[in-house]
PDB file of N, CA and C in Angstrom:
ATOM      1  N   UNK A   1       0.849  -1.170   0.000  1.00  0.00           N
ATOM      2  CA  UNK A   1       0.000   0.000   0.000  1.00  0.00           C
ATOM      3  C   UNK A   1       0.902   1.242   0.000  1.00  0.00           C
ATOM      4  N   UNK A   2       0.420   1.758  -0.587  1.00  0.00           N
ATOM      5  CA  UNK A   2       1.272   3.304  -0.977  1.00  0.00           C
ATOM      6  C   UNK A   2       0.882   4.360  -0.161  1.00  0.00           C
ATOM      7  N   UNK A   3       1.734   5.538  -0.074  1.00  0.00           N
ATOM      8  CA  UNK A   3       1.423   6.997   1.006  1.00  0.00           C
ATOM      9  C   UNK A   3       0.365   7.493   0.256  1.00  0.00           C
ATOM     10  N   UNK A   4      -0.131   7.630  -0.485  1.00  0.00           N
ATOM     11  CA  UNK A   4      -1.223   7.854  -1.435  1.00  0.00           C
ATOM     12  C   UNK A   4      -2.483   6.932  -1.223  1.00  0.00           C
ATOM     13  N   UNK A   5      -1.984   5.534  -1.179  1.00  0.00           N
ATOM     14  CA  UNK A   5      -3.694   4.813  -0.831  1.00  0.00           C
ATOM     15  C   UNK A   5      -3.925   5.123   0.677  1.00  0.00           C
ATOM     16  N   UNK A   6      -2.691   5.372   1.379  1.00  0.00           N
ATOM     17  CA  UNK A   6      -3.001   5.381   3.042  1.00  0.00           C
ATOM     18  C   UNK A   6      -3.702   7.039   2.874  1.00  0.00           C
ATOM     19  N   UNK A   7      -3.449   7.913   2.469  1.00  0.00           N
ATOM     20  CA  UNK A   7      -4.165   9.328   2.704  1.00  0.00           C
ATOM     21  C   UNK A   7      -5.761   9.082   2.063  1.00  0.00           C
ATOM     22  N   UNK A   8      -5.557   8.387   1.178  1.00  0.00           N
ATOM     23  CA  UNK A   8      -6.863   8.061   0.391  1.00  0.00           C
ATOM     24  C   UNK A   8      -7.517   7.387   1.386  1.00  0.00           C
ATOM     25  N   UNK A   9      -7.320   6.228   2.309  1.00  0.00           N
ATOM     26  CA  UNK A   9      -7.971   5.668   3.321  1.00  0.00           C
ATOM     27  C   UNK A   9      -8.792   6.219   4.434  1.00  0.00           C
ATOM     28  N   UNK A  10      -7.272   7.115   4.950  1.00  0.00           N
ATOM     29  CA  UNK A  10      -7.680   8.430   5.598  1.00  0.00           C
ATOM     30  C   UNK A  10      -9.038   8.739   5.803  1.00  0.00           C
ATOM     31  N   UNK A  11      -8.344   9.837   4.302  1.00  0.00           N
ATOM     32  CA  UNK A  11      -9.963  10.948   4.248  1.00  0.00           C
ATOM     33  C   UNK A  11     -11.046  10.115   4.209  1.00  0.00           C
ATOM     34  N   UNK A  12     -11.028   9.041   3.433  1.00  0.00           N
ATOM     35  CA  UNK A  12     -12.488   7.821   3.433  1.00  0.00           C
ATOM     36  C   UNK A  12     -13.169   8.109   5.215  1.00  0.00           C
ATOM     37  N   UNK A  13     -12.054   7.609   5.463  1.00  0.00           N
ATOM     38  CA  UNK A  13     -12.586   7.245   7.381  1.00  0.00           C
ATOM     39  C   UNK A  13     -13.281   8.559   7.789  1.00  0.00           C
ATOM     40  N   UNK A  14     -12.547   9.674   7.419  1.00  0.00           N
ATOM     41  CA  UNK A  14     -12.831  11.002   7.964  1.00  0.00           C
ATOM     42  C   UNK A  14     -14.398  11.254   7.598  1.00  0.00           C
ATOM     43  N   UNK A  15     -14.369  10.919   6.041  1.00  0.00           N
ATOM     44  CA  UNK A  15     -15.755  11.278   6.004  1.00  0.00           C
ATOM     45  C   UNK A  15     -16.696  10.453   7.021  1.00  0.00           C
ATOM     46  N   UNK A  16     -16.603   9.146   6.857  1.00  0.00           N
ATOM     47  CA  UNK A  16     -17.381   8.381   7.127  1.00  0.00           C
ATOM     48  C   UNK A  16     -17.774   8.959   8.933  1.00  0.00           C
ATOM     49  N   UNK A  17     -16.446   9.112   9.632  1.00  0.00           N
ATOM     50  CA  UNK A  17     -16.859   9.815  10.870  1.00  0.00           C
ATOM     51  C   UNK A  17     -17.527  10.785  10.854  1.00  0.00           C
ATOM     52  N   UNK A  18     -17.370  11.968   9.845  1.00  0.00           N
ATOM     53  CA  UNK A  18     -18.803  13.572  10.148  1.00  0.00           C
ATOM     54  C   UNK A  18     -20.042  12.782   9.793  1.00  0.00           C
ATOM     55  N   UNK A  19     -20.228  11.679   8.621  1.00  0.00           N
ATOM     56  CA  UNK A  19     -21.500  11.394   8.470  1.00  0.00           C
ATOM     57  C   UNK A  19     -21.946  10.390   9.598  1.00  0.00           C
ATOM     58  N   UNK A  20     -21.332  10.142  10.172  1.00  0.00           N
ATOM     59  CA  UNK A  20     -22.286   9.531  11.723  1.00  0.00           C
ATOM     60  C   UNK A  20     -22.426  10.532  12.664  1.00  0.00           C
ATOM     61  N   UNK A  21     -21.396  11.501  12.941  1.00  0.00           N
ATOM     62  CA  UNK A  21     -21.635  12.220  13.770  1.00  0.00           C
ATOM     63  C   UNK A  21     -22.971  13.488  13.301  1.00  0.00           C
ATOM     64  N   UNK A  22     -23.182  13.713  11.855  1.00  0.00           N
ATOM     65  CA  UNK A  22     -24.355  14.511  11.724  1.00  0.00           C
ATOM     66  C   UNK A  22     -25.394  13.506  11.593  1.00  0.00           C
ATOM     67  N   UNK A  23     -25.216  12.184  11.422  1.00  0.00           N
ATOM     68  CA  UNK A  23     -26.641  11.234  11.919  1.00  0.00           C
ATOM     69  C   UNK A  23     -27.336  11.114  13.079  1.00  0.00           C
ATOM     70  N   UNK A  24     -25.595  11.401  14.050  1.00  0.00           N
ATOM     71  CA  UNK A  24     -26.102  10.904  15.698  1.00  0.00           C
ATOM     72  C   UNK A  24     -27.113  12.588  16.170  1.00  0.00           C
ATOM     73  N   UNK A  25     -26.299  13.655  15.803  1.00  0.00           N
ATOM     74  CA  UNK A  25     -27.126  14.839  15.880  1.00  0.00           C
ATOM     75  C   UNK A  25     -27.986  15.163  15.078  1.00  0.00           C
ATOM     76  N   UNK A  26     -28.339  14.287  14.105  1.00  0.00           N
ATOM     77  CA  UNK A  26     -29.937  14.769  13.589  1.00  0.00           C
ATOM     78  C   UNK A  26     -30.765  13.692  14.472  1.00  0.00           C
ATOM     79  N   UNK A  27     -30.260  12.845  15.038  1.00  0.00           N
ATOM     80  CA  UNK A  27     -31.339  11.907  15.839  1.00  0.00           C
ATOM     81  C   UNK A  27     -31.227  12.262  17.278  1.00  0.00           C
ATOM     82  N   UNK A  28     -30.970  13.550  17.561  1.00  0.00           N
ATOM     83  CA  UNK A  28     -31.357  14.460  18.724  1.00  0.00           C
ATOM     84  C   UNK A  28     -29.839  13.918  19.500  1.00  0.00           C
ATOM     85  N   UNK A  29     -28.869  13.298  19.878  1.00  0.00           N
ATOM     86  CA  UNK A  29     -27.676  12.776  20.555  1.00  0.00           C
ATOM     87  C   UNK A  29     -27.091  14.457  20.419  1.00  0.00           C
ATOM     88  N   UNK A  30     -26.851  14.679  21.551  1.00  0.00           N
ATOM     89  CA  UNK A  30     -25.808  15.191  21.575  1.00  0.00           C
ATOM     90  C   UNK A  30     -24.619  15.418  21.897  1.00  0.00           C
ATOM     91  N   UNK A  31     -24.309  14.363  22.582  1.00  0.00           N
ATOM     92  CA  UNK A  31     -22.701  12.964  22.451  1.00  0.00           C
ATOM     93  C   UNK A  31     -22.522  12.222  21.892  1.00  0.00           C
ATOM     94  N   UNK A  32     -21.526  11.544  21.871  1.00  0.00           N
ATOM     95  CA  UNK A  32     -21.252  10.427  21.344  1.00  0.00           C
ATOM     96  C   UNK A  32     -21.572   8.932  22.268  1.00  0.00           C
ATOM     97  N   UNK A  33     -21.294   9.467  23.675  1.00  0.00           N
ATOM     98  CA  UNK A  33     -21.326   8.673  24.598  1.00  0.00           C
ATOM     99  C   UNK A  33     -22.768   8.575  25.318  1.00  0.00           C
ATOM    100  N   UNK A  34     -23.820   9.336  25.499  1.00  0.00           N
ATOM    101  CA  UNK A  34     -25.085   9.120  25.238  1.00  0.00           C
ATOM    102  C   UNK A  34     -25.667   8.153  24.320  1.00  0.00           C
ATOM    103  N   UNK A  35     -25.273   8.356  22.976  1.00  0.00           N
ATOM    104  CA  UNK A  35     -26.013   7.436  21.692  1.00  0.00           C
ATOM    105  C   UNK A  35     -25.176   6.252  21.831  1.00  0.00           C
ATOM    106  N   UNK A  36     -23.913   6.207  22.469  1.00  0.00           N
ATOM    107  CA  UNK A  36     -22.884   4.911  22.778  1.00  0.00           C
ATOM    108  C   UNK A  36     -23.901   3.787  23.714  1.00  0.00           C
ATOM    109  N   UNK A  37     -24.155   4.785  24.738  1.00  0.00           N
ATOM    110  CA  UNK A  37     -24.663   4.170  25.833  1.00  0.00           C
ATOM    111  C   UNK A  37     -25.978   3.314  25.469  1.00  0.00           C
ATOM    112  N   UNK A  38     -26.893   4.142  25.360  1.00  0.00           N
ATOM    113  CA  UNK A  38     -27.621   3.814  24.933  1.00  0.00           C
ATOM    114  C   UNK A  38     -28.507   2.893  23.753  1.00  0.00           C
ATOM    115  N   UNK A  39     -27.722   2.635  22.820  1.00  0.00           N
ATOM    116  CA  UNK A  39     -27.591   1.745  21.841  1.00  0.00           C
ATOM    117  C   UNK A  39     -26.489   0.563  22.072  1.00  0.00           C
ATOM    118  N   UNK A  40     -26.485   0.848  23.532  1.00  0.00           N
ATOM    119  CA  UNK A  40     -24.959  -0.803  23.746  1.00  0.00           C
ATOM    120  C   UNK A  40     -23.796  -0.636  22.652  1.00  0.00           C
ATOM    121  N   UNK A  41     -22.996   0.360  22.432  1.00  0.00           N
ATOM    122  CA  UNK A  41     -21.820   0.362  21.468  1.00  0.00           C
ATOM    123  C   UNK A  41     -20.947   0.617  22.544  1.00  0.00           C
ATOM    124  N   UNK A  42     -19.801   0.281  22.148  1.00  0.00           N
ATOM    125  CA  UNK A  42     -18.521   0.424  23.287  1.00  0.00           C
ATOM    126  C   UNK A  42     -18.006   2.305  23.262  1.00  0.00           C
ATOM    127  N   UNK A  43     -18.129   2.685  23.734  1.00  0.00           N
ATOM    128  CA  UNK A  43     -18.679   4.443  24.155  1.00  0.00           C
ATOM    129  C   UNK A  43     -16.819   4.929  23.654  1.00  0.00           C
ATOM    130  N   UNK A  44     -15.941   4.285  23.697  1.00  0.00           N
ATOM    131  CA  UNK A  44     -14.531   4.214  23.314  1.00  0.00           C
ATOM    132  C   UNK A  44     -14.083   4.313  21.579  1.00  0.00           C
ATOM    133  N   UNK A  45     -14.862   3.322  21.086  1.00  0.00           N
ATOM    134  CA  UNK A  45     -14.702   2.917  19.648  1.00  0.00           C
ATOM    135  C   UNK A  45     -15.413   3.586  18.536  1.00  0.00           C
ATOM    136  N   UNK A  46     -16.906   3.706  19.338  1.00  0.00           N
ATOM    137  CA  UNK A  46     -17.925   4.583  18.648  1.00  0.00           C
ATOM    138  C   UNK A  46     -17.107   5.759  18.388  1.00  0.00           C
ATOM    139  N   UNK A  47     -16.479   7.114  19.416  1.00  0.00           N
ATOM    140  CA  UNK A  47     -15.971   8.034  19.170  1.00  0.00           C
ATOM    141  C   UNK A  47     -14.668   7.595  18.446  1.00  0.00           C
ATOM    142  N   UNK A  48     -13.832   6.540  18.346  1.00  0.00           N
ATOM    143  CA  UNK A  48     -12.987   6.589  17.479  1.00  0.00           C
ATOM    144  C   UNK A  48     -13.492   6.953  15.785  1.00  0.00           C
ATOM    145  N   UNK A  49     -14.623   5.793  15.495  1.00  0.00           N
ATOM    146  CA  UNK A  49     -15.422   5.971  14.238  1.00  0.00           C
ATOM    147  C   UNK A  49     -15.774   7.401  13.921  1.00  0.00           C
ATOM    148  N   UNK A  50     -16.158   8.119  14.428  1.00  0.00           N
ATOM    149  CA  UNK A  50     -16.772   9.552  14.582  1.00  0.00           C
ATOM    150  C   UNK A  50     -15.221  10.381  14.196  1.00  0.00           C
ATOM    151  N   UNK A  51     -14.268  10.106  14.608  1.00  0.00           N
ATOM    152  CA  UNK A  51     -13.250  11.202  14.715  1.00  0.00           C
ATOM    153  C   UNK A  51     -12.602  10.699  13.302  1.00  0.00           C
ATOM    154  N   UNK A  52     -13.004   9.453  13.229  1.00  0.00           N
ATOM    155  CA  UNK A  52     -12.252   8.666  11.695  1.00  0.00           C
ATOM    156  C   UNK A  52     -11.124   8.177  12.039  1.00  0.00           C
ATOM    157  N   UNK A  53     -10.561   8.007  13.260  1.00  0.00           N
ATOM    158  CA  UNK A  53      -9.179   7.236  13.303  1.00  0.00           C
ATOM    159  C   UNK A  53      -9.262   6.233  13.618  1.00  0.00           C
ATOM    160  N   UNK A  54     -10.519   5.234  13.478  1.00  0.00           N
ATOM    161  CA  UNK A  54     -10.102   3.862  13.722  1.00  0.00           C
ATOM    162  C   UNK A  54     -11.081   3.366  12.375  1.00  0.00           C
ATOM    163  N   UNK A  55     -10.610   1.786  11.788  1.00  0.00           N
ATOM    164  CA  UNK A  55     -11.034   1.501  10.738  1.00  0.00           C
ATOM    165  C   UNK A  55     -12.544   0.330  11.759  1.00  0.00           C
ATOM    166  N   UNK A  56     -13.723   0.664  10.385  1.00  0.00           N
ATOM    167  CA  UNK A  56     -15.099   0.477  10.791  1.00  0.00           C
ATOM    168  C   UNK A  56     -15.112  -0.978  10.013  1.00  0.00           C
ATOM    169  N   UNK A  57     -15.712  -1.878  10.355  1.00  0.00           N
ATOM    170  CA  UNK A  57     -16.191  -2.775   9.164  1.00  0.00           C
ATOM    171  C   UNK A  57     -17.511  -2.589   8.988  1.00  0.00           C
ATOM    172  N   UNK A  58     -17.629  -3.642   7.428  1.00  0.00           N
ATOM    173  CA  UNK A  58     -19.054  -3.195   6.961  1.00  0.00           C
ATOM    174  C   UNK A  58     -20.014  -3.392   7.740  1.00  0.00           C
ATOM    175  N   UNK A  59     -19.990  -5.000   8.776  1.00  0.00           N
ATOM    176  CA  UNK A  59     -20.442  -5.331  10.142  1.00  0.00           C
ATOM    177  C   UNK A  59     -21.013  -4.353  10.786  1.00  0.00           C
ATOM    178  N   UNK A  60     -19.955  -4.098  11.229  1.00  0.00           N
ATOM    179  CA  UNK A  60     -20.145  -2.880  12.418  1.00  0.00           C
ATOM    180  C   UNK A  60     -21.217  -1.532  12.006  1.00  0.00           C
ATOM    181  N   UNK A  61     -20.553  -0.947  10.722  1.00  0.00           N
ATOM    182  CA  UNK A  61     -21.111   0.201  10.081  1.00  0.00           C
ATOM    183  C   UNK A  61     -23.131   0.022  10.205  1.00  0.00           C
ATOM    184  N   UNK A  62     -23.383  -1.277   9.426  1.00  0.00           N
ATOM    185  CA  UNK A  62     -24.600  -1.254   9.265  1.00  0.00           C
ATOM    186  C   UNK A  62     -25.419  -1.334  10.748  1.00  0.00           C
ATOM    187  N   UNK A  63     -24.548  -2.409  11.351  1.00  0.00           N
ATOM    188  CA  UNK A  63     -25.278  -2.487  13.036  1.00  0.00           C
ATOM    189  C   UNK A  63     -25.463  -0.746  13.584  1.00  0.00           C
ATOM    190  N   UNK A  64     -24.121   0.056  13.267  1.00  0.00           N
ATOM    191  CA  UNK A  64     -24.533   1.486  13.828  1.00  0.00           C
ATOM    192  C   UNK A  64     -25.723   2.591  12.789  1.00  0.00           C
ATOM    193  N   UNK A  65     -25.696   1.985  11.925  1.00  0.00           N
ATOM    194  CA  UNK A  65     -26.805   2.597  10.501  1.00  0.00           C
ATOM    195  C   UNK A  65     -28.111   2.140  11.110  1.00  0.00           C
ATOM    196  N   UNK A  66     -28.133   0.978  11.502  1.00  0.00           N
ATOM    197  CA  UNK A  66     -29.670  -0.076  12.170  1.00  0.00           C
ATOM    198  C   UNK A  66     -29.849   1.260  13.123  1.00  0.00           C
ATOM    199  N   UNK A  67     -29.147   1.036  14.326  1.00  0.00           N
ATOM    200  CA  UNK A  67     -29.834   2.312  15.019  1.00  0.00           C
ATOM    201  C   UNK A  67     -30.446   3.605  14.821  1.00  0.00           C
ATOM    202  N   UNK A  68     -29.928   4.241  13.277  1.00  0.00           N
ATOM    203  CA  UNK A  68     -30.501   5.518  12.821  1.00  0.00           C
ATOM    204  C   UNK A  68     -31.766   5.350  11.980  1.00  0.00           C
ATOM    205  N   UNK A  69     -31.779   4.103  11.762  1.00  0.00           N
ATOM    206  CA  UNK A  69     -32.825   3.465  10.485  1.00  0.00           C
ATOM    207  C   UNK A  69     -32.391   3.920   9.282  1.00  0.00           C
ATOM    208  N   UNK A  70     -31.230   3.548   9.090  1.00  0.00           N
ATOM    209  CA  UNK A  70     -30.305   4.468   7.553  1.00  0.00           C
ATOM    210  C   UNK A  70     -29.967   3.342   6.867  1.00  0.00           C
ATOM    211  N   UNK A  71     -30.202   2.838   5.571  1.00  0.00           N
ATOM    212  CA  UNK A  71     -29.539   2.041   5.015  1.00  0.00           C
ATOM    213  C   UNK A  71     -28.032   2.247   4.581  1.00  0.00           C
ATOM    214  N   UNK A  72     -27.155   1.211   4.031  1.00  0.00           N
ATOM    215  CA  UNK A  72     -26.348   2.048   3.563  1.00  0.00           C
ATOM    216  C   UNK A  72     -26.190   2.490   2.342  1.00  0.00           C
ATOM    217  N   UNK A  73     -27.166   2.340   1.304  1.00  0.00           N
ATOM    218  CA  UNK A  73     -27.257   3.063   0.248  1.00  0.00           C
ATOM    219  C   UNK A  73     -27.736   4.873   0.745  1.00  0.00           C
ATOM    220  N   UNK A  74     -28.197   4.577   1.613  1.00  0.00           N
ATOM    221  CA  UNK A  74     -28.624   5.796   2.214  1.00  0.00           C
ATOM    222  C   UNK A  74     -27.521   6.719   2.677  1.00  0.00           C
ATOM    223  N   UNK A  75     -26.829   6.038   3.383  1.00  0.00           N
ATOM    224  CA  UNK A  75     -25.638   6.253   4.163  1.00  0.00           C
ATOM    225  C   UNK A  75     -24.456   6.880   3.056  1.00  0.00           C
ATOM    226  N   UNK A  76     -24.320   6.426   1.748  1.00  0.00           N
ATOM    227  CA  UNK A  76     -23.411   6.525   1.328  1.00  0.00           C
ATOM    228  C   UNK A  76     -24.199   7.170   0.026  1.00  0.00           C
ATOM    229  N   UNK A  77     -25.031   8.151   0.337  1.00  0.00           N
ATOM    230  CA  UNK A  77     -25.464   9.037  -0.635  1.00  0.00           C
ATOM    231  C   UNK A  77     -24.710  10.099  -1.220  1.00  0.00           C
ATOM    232  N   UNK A  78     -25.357  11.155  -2.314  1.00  0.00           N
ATOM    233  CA  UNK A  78     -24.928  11.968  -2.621  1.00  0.00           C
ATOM    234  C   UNK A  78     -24.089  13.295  -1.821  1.00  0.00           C
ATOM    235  N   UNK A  79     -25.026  13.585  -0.293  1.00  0.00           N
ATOM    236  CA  UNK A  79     -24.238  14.223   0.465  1.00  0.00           C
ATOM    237  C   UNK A  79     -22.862  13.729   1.174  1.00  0.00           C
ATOM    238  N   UNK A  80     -22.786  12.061   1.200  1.00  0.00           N
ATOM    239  CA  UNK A  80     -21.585  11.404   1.678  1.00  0.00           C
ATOM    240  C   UNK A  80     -20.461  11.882   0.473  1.00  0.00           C
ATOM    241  N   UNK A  81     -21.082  11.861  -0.486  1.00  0.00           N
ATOM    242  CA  UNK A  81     -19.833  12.225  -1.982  1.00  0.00           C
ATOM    243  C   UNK A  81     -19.528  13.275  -2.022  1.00  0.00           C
ATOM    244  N   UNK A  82     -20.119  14.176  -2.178  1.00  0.00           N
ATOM    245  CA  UNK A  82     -19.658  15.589  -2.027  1.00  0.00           C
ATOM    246  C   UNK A  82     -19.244  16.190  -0.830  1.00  0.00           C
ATOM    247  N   UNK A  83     -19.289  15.405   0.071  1.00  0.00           N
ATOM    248  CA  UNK A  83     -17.865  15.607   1.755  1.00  0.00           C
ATOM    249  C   UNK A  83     -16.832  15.501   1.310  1.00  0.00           C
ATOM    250  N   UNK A  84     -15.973  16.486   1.992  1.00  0.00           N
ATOM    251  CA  UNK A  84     -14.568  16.580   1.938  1.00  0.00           C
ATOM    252  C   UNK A  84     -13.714  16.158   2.494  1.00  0.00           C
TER     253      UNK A  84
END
């Protein structure tokens, strides 16, 4: 893997963290560790996902999508593409 696919990985993660974190705050959360708690996610890992520095699997992703009622075609819409 190249310094180029790793930055490319990166930003992937990055996005993927603002678009949970504007999921968890459009579904009224206004922590991370509230919507952690409360949905049984490990209150540690969840905010890793959110900040983008830890890698998500598809597993995981959809189990935290289940809680918003978001598919992931949903999830990985037009506003996910046009994030920076």
């Amino acid at each position: 893997m190249t310094n180029k696919d790793l930055l490319t990985n990166e930003k992937e993660l990055k996005k993927i963290g603002l678009r949970l974190k504007s999921l968890r705050k459009s579904a009224g959360y206004t922590s991370p560790d509230k919507f952690s708690y409360e949905n049984n996610l490990n209150r540690s890992q969840y905010g890793k996902y959110e900040a983008g520095s830890a890698n998500i699997t598809i597993g995981t992703l959809i189990g935290i999508l289940n809680c918003f009622g978001v598919s992931l075609s949903e999830f990985f819409n037009e506003e996910y593409n046009n994030s920076k």
